[in-house]
PDB file of N, CA and C in Angstrom:
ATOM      1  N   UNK A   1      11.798 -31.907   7.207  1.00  0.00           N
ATOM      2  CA  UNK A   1      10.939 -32.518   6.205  1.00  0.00           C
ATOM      3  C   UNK A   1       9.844 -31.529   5.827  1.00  0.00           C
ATOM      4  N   UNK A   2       9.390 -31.535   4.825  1.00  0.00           N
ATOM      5  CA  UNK A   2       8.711 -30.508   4.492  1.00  0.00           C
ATOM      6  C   UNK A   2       7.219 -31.238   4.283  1.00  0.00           C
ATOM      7  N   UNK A   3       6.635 -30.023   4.700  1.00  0.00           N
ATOM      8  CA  UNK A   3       4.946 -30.236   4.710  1.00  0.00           C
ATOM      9  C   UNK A   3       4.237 -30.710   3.103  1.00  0.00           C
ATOM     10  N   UNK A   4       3.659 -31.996   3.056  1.00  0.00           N
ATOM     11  CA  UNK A   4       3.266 -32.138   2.056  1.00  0.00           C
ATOM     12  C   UNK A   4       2.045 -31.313   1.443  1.00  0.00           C
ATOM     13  N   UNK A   5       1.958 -31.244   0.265  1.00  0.00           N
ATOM     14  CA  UNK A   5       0.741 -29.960  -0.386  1.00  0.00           C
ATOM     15  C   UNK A   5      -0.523 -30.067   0.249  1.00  0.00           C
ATOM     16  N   UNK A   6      -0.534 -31.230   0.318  1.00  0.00           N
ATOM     17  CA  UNK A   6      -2.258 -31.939   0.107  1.00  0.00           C
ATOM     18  C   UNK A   6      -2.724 -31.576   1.486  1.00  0.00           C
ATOM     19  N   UNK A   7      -1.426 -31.530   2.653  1.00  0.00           N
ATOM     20  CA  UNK A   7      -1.661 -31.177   3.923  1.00  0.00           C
ATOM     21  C   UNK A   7      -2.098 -29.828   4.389  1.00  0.00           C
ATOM     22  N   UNK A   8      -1.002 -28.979   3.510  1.00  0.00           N
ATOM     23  CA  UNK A   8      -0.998 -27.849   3.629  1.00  0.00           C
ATOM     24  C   UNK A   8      -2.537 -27.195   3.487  1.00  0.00           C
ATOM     25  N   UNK A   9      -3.004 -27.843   2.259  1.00  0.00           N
ATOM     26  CA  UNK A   9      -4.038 -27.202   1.636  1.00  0.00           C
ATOM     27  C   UNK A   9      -5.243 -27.256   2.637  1.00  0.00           C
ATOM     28  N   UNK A  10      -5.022 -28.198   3.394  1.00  0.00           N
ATOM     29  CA  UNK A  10      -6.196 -28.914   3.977  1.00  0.00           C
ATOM     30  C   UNK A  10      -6.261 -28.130   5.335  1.00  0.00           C
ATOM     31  N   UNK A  11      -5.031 -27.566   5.504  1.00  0.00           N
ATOM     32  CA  UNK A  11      -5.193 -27.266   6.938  1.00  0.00           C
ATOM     33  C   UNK A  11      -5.411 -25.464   7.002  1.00  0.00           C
ATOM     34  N   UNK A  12      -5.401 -24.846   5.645  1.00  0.00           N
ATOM     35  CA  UNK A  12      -5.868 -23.542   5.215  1.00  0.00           C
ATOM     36  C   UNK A  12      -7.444 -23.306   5.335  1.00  0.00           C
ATOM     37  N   UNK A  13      -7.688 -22.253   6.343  1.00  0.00           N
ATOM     38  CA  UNK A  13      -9.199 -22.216   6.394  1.00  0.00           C
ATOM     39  C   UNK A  13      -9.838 -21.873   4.572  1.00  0.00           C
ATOM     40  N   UNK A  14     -10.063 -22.029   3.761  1.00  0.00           N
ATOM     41  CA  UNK A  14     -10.427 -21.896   2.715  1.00  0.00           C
ATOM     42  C   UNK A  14     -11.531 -21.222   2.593  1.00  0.00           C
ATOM     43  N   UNK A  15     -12.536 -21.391   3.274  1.00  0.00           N
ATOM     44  CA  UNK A  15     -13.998 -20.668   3.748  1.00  0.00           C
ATOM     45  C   UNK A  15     -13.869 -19.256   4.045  1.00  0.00           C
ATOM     46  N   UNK A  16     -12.949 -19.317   5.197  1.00  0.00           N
ATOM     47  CA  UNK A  16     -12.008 -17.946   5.298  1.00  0.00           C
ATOM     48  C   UNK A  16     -12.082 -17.267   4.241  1.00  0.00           C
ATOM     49  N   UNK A  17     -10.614 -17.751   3.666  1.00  0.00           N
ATOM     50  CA  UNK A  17     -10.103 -16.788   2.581  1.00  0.00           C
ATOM     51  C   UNK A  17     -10.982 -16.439   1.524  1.00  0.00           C
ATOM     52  N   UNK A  18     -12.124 -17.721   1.202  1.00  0.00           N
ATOM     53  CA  UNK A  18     -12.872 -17.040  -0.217  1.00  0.00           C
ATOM     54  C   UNK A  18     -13.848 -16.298   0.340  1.00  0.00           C
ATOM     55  N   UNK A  19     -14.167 -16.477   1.632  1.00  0.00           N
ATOM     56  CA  UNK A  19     -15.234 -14.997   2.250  1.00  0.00           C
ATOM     57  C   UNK A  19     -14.593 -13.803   2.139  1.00  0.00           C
ATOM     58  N   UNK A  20     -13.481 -13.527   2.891  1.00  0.00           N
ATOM     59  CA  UNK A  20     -12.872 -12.161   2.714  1.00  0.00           C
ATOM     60  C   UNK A  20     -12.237 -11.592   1.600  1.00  0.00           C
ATOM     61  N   UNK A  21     -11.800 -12.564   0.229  1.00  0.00           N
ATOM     62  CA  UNK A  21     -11.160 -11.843  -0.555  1.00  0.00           C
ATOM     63  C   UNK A  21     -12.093 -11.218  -1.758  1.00  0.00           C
ATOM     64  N   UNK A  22     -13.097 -11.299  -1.803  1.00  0.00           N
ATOM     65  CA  UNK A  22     -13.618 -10.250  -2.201  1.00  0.00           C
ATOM     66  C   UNK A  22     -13.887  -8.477  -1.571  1.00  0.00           C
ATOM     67  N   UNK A  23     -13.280  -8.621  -0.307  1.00  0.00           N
ATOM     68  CA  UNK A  23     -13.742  -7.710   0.191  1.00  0.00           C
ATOM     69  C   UNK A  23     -11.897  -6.767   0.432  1.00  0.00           C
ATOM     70  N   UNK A  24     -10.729  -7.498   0.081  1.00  0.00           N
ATOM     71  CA  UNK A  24      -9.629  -7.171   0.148  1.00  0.00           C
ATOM     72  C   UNK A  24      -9.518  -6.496  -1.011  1.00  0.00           C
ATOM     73  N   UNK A  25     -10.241  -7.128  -2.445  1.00  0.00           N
ATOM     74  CA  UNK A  25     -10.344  -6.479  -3.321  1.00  0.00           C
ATOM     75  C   UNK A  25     -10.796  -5.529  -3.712  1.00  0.00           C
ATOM     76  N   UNK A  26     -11.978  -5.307  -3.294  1.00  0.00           N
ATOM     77  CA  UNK A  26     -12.628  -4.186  -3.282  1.00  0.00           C
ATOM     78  C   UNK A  26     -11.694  -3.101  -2.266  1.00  0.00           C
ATOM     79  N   UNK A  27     -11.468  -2.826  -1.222  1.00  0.00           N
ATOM     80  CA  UNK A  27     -10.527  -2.350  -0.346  1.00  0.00           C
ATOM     81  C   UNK A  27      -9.322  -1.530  -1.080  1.00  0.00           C
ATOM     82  N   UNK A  28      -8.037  -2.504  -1.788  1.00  0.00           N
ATOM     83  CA  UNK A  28      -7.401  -2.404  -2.609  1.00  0.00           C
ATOM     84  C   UNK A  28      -7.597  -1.560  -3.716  1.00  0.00           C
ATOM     85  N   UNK A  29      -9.038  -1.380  -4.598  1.00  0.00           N
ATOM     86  CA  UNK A  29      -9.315  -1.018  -5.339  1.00  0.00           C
ATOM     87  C   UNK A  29      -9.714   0.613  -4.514  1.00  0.00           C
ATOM     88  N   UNK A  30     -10.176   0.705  -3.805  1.00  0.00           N
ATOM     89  CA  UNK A  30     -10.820   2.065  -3.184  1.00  0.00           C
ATOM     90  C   UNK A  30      -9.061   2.727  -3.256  1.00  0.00           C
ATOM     91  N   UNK A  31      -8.644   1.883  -3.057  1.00  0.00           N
ATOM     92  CA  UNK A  31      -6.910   2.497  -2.422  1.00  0.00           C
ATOM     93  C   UNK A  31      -6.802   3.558  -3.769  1.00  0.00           C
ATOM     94  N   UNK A  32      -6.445   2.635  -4.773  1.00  0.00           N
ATOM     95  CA  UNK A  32      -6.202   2.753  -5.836  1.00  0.00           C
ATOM     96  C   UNK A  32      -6.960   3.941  -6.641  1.00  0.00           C
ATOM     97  N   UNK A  33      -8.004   3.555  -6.687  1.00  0.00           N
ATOM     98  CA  UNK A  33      -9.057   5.040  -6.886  1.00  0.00           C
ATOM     99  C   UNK A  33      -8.859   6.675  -5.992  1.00  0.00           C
ATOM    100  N   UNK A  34      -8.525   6.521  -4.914  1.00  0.00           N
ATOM    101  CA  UNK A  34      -8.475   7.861  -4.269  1.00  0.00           C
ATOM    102  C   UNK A  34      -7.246   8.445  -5.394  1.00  0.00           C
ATOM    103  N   UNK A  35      -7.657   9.702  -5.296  1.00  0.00           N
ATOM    104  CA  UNK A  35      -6.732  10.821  -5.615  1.00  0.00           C
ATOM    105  C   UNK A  35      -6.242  11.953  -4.952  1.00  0.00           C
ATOM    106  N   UNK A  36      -5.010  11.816  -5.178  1.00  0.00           N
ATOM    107  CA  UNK A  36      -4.383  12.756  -4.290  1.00  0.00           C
ATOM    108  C   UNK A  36      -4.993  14.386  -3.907  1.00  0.00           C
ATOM    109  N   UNK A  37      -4.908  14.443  -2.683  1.00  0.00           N
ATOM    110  CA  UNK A  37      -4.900  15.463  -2.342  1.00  0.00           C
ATOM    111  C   UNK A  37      -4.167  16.969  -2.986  1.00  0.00           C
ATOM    112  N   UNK A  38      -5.198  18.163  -3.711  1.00  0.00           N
ATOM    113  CA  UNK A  38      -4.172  19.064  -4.412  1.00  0.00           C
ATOM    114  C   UNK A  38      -2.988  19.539  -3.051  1.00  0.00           C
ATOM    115  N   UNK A  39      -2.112  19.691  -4.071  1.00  0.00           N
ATOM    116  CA  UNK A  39      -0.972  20.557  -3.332  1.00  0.00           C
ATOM    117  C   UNK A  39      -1.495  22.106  -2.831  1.00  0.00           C
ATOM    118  N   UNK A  40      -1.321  22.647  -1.581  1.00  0.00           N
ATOM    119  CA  UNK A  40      -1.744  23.897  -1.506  1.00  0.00           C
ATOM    120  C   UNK A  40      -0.048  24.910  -0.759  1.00  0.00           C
ATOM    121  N   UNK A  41      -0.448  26.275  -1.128  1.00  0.00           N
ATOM    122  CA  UNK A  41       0.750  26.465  -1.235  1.00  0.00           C
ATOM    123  C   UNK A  41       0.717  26.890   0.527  1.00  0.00           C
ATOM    124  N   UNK A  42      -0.430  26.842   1.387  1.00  0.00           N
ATOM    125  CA  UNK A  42      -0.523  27.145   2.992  1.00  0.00           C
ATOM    126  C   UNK A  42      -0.699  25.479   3.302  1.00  0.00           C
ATOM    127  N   UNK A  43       0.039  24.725   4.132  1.00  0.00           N
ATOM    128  CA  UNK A  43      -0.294  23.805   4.832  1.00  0.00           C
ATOM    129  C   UNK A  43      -0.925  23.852   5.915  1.00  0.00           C
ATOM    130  N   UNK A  44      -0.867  24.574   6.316  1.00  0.00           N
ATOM    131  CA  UNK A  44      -1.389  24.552   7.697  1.00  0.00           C
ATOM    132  C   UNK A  44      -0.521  24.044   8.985  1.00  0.00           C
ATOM    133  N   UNK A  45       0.202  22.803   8.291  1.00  0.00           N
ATOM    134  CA  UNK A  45       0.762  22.729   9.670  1.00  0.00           C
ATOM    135  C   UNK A  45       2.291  22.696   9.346  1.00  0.00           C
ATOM    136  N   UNK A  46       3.232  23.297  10.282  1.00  0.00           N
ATOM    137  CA  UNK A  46       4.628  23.386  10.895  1.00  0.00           C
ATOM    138  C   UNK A  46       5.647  22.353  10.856  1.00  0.00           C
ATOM    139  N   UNK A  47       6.381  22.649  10.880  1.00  0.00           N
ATOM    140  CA  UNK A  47       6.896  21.282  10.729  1.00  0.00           C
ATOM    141  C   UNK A  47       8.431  21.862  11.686  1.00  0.00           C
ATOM    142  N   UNK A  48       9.380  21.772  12.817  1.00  0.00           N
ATOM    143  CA  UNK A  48      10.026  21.991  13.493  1.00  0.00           C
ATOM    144  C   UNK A  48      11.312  21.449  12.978  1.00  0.00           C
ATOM    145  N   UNK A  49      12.338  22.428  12.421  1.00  0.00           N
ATOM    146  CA  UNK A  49      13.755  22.001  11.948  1.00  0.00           C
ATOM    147  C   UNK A  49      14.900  22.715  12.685  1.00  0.00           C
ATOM    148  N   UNK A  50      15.507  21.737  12.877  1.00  0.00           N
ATOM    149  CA  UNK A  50      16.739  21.898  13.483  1.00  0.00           C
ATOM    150  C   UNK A  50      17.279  22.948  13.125  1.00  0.00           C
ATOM    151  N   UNK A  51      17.332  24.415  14.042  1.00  0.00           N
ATOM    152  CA  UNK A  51      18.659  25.074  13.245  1.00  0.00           C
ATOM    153  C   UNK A  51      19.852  25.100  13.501  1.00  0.00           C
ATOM    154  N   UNK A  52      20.687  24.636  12.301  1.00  0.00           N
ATOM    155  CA  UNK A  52      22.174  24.725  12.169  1.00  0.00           C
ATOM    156  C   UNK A  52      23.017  25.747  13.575  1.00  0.00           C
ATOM    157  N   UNK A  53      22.016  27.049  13.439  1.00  0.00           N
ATOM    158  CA  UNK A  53      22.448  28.078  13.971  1.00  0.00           C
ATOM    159  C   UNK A  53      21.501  28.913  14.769  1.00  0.00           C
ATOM    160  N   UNK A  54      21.690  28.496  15.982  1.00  0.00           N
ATOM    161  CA  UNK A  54      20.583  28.993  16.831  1.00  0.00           C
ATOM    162  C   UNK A  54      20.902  30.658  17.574  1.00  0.00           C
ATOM    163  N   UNK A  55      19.667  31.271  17.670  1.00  0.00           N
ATOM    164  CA  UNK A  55      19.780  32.399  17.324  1.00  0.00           C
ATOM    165  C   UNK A  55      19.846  33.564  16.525  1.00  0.00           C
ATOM    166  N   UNK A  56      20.328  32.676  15.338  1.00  0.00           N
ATOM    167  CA  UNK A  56      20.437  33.444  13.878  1.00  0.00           C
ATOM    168  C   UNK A  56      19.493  33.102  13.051  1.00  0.00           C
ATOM    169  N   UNK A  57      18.497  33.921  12.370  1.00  0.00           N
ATOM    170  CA  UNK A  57      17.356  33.490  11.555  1.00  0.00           C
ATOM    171  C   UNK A  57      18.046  33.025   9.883  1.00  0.00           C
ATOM    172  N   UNK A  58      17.565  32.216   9.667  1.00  0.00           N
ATOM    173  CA  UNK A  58      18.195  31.760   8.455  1.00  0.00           C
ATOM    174  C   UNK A  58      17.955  32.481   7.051  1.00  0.00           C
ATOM    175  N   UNK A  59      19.059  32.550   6.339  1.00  0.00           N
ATOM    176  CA  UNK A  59      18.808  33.126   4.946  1.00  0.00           C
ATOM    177  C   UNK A  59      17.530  32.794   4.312  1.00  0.00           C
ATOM    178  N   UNK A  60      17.638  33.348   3.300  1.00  0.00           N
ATOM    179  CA  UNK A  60      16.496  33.251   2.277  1.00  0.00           C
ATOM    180  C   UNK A  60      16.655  32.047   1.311  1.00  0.00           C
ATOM    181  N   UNK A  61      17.948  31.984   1.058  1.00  0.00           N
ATOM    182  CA  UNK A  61      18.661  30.837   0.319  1.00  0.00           C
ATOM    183  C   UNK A  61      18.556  29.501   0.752  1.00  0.00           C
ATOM    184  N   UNK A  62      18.843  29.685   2.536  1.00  0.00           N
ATOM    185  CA  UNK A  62      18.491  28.444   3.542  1.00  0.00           C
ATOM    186  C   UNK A  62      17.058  28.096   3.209  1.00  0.00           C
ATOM    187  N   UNK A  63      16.253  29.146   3.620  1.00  0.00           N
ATOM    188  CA  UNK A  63      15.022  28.712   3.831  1.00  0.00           C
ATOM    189  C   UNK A  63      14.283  28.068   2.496  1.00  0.00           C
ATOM    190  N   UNK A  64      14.946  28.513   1.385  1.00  0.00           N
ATOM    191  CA  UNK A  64      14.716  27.948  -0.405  1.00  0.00           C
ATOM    192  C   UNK A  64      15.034  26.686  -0.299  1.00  0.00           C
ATOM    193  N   UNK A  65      16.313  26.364   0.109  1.00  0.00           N
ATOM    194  CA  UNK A  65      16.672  25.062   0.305  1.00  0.00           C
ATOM    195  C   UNK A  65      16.294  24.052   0.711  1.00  0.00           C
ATOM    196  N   UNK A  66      16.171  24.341   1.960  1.00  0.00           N
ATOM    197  CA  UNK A  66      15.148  23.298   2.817  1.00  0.00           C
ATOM    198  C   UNK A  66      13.950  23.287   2.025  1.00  0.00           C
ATOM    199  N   UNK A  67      13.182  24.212   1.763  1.00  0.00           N
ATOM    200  CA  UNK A  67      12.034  24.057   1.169  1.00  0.00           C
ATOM    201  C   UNK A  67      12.005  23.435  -0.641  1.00  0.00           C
ATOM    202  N   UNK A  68      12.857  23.201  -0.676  1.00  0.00           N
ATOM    203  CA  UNK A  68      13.330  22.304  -2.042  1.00  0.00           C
ATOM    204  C   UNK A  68      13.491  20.748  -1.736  1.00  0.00           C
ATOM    205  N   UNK A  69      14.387  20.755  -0.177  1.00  0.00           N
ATOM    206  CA  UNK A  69      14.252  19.184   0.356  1.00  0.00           C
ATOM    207  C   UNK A  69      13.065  18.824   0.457  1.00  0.00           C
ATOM    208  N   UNK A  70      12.189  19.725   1.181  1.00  0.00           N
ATOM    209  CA  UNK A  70      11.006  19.288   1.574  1.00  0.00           C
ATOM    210  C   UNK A  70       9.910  18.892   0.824  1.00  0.00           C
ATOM    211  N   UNK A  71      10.257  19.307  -0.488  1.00  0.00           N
ATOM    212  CA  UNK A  71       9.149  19.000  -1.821  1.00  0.00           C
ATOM    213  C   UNK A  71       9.739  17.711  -1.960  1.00  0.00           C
ATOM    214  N   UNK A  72      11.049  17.229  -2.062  1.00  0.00           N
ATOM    215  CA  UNK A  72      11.537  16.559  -2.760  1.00  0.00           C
ATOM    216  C   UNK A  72      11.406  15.052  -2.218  1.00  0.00           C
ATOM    217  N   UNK A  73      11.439  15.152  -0.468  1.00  0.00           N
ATOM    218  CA  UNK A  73      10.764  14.232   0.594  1.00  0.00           C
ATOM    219  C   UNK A  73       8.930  13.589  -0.111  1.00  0.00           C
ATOM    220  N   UNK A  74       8.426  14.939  -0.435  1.00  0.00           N
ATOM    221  CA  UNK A  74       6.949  15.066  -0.368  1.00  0.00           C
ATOM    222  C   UNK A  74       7.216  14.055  -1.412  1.00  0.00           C
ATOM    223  N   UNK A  75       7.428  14.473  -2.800  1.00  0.00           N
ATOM    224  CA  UNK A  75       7.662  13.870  -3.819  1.00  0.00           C
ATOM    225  C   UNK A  75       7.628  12.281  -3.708  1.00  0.00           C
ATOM    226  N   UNK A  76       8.842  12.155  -3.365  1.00  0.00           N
ATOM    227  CA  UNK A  76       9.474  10.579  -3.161  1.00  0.00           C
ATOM    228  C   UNK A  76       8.335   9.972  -2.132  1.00  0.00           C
ATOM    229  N   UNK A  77       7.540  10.355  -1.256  1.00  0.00           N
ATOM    230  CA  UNK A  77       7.322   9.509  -0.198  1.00  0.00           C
ATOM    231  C   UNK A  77       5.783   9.643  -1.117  1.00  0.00           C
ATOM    232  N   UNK A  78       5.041  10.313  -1.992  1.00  0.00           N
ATOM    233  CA  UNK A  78       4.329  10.249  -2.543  1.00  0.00           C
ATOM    234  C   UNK A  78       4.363   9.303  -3.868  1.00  0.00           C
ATOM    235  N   UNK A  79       5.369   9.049  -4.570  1.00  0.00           N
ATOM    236  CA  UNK A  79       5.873   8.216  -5.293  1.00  0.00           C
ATOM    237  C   UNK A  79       5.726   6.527  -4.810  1.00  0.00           C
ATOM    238  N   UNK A  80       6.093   6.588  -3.712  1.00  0.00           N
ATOM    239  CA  UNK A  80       6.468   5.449  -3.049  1.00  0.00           C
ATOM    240  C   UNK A  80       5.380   5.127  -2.375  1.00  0.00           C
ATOM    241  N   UNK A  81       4.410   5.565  -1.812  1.00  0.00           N
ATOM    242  CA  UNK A  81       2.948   5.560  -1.656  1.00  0.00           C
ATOM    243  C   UNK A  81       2.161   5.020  -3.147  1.00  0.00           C
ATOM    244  N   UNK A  82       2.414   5.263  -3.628  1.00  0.00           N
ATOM    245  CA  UNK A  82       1.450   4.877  -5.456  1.00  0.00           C
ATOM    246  C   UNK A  82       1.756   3.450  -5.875  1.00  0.00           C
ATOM    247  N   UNK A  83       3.107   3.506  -5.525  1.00  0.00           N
ATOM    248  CA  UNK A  83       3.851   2.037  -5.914  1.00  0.00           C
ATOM    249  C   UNK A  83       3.050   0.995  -4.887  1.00  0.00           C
ATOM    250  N   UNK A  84       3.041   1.322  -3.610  1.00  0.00           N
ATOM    251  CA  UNK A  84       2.310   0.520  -2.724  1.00  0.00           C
ATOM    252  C   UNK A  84       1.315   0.166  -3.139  1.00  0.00           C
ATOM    253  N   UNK A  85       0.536   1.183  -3.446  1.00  0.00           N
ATOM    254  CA  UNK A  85      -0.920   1.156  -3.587  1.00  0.00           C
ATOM    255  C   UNK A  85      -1.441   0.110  -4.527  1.00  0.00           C
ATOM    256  N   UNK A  86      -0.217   0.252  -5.889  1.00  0.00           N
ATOM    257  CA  UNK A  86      -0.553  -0.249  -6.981  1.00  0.00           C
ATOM    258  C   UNK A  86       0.086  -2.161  -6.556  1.00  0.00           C
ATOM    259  N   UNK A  87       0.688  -1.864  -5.729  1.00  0.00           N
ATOM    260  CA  UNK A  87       1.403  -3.364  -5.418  1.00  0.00           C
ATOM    261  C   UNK A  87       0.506  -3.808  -5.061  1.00  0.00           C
ATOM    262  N   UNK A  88      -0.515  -3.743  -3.516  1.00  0.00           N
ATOM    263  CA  UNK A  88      -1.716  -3.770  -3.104  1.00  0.00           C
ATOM    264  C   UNK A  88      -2.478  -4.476  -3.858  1.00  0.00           C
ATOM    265  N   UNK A  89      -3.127  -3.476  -4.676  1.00  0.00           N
ATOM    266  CA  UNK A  89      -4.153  -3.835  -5.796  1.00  0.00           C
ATOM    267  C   UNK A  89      -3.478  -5.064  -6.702  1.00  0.00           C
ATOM    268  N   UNK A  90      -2.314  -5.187  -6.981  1.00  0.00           N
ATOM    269  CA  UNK A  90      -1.657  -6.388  -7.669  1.00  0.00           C
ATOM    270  C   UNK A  90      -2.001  -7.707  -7.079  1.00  0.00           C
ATOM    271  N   UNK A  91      -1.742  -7.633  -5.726  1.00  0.00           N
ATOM    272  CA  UNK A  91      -1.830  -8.700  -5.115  1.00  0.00           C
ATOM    273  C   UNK A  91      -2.854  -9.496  -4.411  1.00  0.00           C
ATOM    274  N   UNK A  92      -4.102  -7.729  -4.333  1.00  0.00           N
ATOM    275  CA  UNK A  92      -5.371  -8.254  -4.085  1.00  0.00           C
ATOM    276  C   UNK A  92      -5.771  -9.348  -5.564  1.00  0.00           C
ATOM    277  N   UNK A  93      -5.951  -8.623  -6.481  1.00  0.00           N
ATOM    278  CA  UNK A  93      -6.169  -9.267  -7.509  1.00  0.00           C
ATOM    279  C   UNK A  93      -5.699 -10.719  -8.319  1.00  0.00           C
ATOM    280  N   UNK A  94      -4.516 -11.033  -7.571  1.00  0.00           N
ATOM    281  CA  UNK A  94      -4.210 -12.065  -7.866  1.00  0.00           C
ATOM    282  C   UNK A  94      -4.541 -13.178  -6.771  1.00  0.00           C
ATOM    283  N   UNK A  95      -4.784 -12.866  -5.542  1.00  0.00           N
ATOM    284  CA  UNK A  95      -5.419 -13.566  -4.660  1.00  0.00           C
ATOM    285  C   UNK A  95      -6.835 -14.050  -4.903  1.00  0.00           C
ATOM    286  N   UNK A  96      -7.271 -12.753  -5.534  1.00  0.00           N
ATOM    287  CA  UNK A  96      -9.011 -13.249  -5.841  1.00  0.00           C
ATOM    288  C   UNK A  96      -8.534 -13.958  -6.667  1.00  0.00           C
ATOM    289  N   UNK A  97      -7.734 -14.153  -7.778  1.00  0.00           N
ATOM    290  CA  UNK A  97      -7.786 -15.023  -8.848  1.00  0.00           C
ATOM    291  C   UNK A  97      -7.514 -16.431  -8.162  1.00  0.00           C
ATOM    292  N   UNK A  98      -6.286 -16.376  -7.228  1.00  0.00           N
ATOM    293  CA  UNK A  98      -6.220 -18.076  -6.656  1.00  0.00           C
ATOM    294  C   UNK A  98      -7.205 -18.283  -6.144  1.00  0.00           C
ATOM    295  N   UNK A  99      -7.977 -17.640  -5.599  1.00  0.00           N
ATOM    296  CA  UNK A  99      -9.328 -18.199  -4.538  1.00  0.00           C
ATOM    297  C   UNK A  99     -10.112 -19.109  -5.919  1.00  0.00           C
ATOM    298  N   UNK A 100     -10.247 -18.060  -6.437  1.00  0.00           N
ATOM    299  CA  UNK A 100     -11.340 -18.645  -7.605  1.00  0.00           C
ATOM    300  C   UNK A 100     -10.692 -20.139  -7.935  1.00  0.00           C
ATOM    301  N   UNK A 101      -9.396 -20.127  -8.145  1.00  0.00           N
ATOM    302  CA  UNK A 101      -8.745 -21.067  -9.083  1.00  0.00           C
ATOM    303  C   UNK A 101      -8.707 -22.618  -7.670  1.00  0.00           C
ATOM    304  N   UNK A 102      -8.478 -22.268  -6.868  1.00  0.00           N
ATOM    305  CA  UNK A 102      -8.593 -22.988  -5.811  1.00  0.00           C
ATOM    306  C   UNK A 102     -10.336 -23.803  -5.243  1.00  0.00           C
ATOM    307  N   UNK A 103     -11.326 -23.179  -5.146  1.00  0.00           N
ATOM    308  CA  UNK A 103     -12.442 -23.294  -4.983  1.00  0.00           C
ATOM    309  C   UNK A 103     -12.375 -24.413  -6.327  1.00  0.00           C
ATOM    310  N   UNK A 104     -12.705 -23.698  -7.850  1.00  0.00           N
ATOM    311  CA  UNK A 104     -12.902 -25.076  -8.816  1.00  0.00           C
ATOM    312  C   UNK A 104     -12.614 -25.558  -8.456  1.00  0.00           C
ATOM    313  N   UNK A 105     -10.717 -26.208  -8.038  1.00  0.00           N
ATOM    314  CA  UNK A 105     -10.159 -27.553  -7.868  1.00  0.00           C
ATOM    315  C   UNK A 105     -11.345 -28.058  -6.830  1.00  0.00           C
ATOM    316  N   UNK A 106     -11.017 -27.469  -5.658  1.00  0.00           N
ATOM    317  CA  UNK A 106     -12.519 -28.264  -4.805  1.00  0.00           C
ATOM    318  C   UNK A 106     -13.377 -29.033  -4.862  1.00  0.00           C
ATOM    319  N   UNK A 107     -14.468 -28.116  -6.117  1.00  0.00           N
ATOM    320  CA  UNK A 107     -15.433 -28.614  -6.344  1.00  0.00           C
ATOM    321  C   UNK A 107     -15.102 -29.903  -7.361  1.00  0.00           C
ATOM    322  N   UNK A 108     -13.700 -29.887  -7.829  1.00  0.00           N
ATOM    323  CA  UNK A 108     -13.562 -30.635  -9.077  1.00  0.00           C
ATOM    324  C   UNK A 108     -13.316 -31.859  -8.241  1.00  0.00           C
ATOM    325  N   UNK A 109     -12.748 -31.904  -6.922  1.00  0.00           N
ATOM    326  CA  UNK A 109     -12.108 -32.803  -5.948  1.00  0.00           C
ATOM    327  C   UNK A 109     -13.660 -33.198  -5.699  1.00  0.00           C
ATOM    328  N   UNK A 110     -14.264 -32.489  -5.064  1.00  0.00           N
ATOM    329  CA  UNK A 110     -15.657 -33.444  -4.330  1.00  0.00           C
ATOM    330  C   UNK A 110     -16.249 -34.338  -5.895  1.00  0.00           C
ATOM    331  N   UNK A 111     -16.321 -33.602  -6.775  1.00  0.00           N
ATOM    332  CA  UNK A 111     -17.319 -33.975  -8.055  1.00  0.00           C
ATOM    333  C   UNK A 111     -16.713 -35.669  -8.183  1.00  0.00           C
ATOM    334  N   UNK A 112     -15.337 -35.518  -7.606  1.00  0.00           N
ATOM    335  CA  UNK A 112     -14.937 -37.647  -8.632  1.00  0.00           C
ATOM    336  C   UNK A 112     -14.936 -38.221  -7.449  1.00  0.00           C
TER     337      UNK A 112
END
């Protein structure tokens, strides 16, 4: 049997949620605002790959290669980072909007 609304609603800390979602929003939004870090062509740090062929230092062609995957990783997982970000911020924002939209009913509930 399923939980009726009126229950549901009632048993949601509400106080809660409209305290903190201004502050998810804002949060969300900082996300959203940072900008990426420039690309530099020294990272600094290493990164340990399997070689195919141990003992043998790898071509020039190899080492192009991999280093073509490795942009291409960077790429995508940077891509897919933005999408988050922007999902984030979607959902902060629509939360602040139910809070808001939720609170009126409230007050509209105590007012009759």
């Amino acid at each position: 049997m399923a939980i009726p609304w009126l229950l549901a609603l009632k048993v949601i800390p509400w106080g809660d949620v409209i305290e903190h979602a201004p502050k998810v929003l804002n949060a969300a939004r900082k996300l959203m605002d940072r900008t990426p870090a420039p690309a530099s062509g020294s990272a600094g740090a290493s990164v340990e790959v399997l070689d195919p062929n141990p003992g043998h230092p790898p071509s020039l062609g190899e080492l192009k290669n991999r280093l073509i995957e490795a942009r291409q990783l960077i790429d995508q997982q940077a891509r897919t980072q933005e999408q988050m970000a922007q999902t984030l911020t979607e959902l902060a924002e629509q939360n602040a909007r139910l809070v808001g939209a939720v609170e009126m009913l409230r007050l509209r509930t105590l007012l009759r």
